[in-house]
Protein backbone atom coordinates (compact mmCIF):
# COMPACT_ATOMS: atom_id res chain seq x y z
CA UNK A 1 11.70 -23.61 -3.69
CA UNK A 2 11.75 -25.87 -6.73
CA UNK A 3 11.36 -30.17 -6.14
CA UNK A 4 10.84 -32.89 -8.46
CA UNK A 5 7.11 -34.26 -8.30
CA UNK A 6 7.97 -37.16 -5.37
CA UNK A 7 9.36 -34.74 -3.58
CA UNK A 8 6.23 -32.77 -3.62
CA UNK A 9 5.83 -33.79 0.09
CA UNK A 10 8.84 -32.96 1.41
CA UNK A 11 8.89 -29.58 0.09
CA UNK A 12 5.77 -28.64 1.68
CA UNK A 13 7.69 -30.38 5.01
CA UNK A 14 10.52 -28.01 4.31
CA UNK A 15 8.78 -24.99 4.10
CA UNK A 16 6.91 -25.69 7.08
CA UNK A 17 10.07 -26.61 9.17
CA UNK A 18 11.56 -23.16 7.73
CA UNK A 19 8.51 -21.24 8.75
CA UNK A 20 7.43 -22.83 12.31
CA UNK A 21 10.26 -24.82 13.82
CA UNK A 22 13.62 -22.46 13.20
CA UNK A 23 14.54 -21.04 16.25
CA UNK A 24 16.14 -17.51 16.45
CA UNK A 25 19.00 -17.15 18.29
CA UNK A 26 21.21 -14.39 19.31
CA UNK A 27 24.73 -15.20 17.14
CA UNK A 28 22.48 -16.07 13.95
CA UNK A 29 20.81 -12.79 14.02
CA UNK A 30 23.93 -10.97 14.27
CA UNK A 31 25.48 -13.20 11.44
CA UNK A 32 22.33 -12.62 9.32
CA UNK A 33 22.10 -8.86 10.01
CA UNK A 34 25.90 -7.89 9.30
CA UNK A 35 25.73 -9.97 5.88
CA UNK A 36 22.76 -7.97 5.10
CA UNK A 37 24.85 -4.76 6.26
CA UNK A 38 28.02 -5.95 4.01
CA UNK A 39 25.27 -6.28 0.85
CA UNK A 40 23.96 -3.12 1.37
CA UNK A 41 27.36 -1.34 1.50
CA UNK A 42 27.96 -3.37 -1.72
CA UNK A 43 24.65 -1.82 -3.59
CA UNK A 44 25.27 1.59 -2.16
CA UNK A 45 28.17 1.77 -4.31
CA UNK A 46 26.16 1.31 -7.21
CA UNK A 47 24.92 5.03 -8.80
CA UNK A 48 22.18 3.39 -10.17
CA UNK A 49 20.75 1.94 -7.03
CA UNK A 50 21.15 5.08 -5.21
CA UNK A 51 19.83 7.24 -7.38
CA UNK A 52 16.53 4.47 -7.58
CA UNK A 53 16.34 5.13 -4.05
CA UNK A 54 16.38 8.80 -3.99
CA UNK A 55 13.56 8.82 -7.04
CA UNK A 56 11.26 6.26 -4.89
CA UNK A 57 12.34 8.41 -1.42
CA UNK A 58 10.40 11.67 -3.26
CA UNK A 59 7.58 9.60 -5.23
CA UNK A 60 6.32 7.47 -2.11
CA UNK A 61 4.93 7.80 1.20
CA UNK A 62 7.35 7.90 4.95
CA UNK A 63 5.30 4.73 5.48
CA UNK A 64 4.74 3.00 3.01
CA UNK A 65 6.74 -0.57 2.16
CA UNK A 66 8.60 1.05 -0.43
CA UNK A 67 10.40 3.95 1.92
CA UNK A 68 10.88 0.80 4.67
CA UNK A 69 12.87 -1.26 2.83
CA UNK A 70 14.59 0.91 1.08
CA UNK A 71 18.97 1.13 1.01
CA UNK A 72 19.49 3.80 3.77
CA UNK A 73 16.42 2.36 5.90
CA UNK A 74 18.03 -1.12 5.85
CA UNK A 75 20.96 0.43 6.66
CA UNK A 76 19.80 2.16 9.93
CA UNK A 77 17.92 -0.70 10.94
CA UNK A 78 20.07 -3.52 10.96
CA UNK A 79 22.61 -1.07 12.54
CA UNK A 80 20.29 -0.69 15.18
CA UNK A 81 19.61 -4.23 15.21
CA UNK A 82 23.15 -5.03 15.82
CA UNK A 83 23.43 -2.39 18.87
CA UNK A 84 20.30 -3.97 20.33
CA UNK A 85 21.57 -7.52 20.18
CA UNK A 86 25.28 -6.44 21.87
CA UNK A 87 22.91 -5.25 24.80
CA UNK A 88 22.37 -8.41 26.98
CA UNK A 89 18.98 -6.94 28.10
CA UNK A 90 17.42 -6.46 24.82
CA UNK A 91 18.33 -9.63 23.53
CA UNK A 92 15.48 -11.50 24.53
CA UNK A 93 12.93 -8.46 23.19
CA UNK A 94 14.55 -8.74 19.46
CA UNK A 95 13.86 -12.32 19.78
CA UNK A 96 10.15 -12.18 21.00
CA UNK A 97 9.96 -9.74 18.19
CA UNK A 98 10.72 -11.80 15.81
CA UNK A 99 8.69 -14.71 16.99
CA UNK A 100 5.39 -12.28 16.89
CA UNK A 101 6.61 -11.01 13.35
CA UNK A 102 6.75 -14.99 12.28
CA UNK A 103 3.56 -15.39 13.93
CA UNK A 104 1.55 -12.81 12.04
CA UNK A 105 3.37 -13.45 8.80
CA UNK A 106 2.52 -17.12 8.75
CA UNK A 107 -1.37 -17.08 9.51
CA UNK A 108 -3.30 -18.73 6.97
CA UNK A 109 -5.03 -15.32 6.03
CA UNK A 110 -1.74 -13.78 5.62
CA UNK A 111 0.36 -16.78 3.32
CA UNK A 112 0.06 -17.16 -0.39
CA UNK A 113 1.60 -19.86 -2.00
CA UNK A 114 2.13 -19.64 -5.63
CA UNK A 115 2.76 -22.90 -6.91
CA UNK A 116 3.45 -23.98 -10.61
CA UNK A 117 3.13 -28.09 -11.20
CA UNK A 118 1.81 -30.65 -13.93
CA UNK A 119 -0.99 -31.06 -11.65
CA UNK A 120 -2.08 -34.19 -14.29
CA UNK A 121 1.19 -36.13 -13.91
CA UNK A 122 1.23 -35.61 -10.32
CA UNK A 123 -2.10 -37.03 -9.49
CA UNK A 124 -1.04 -40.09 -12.24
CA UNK A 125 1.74 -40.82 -9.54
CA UNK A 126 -0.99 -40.98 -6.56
CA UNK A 127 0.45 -38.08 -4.99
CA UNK A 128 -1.73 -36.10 -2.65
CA UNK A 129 -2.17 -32.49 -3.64
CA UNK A 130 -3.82 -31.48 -0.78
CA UNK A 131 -3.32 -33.12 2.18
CA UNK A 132 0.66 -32.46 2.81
CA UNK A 133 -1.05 -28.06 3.01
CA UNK A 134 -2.64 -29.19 6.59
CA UNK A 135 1.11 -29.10 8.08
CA UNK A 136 1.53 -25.67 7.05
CA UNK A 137 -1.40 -24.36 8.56
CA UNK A 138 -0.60 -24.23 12.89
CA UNK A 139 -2.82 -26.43 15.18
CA UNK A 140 -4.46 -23.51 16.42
CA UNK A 141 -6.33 -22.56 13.52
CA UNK A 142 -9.79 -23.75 13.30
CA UNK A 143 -10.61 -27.46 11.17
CA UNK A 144 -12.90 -25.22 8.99
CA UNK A 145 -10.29 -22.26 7.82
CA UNK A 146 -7.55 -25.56 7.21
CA UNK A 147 -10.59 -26.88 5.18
CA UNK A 148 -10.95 -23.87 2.62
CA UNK A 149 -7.41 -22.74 2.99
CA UNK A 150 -5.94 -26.32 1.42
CA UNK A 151 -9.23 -27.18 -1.00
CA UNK A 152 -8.17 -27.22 -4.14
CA UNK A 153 -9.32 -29.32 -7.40
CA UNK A 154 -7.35 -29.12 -10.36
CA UNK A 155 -7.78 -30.91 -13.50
CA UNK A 156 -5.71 -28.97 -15.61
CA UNK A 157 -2.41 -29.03 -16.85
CA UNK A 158 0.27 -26.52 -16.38
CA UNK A 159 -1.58 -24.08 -13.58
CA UNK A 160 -0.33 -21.87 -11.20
CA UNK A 161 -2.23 -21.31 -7.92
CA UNK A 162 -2.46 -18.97 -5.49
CA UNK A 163 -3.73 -19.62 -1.86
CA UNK A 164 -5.10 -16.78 0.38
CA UNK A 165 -4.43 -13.88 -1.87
CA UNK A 166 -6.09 -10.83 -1.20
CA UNK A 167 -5.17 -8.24 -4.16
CA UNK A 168 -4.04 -10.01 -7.57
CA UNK A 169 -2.45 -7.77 -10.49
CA UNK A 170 -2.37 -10.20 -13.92
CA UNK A 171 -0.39 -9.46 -17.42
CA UNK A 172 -3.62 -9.37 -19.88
CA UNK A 173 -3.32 -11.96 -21.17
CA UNK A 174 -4.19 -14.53 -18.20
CA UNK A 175 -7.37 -15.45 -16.92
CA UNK A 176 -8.60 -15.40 -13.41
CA UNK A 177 -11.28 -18.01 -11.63
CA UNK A 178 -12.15 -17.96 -7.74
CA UNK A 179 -13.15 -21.25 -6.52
CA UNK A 180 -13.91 -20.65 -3.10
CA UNK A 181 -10.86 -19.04 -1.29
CA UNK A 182 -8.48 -19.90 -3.21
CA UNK A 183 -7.51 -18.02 -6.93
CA UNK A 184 -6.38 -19.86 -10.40
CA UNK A 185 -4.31 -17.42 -12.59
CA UNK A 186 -4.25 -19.51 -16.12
CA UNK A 187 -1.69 -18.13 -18.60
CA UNK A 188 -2.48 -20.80 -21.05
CA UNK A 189 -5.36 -21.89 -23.16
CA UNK A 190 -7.40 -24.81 -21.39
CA UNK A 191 -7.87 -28.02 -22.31
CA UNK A 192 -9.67 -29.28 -19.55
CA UNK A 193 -12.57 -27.80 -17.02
CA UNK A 194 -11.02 -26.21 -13.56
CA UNK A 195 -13.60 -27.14 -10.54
């Protein structure tokens, strides 16, 4: 999601209503799924993307993220998906499915935000960096993990962050601080001091 700087706010708002307040429903699913079926159909056609497939099919493990997303997997599943959802009975079970998926997906421990700004300009236009992050995080989560998951400092220009990441791979030529729980990947030279 890209917004201009006084929209800073409302993205954060957006991404929360996308992640916590959609509701699944039965007819969306099914629109969503056969889409996904019609794009897959379209990339199977493609030599190159099959023969990918096969290459990553012998290289990697049967259960690894790879092999489960993977063209003929997608297939099968969201063909399955569809026969589920036709079945009045199971409707409500692909839905509560769903819902837990969302609900382990979106646990502070589990999100990362990477997040590129003029962190400099955006504090000149009073702008809160940190506060709008508290609507992300659920009301069930404890006051202290909202704490570290949204404290950030930033005095620099031109820095990406990362929130809540557990395993970071850099080109070599950026640098890496920890401040707490939260990481600062800086692929430029600094001209100011990071807290």
């Amino acid at each position: 999601m890209q917004v201009i700087r006084e929209k800073y706010t409302t993205g954060i708002e957006l991404i929360t209503e996308l992640l916590h307040k959609t509701e699944f429903t039965a007819e969306r699913i099914k629109v969503c799924a056969t889409k996904l079926i019609n794009e897959v159909a379209q990339v199977k056609r493609e030599g190159n993307s099959i023969a990918k497939d096969i290459l990553k099919a012998m290289r990697y493990r049967e259960d690894s993220n790879v092999r489960i997303s993977s063209l003929l997997k997608q297939s099968k599943f969201l063909a399955s998906l569809l026969e589920l959802l036709e079945k009045p009975e199971s409707v409500n079970t692909v839905i509560e499915n769903l819902n837990k998926t969302r609900t382990v997906i979106t646990l502070p421990e589990n999100l990362a935000i990477h997040m590129a700004a003029d962190w400099s300009a955006m504090e000149g236009l009073g702008i809160d960096l940190v506060e709008p992050w508290k609507l992300l995080v659920q009301s069930n989560v404890s006051e202290q993990l909202i704490k570290r998951s949204v404290r950030c400092v930033i005095l620099c220009t031109h820095i990406h962050v990362i929130l809540n990441f557990r395993s970071i791979f850099l080109s070599p030529d950026s640098q890496l601080f920890q401040t707490g729980s939260i990481w600062l990947r800086i692929t430029m030279p600094l001209s100011h001091t990071v807290v």
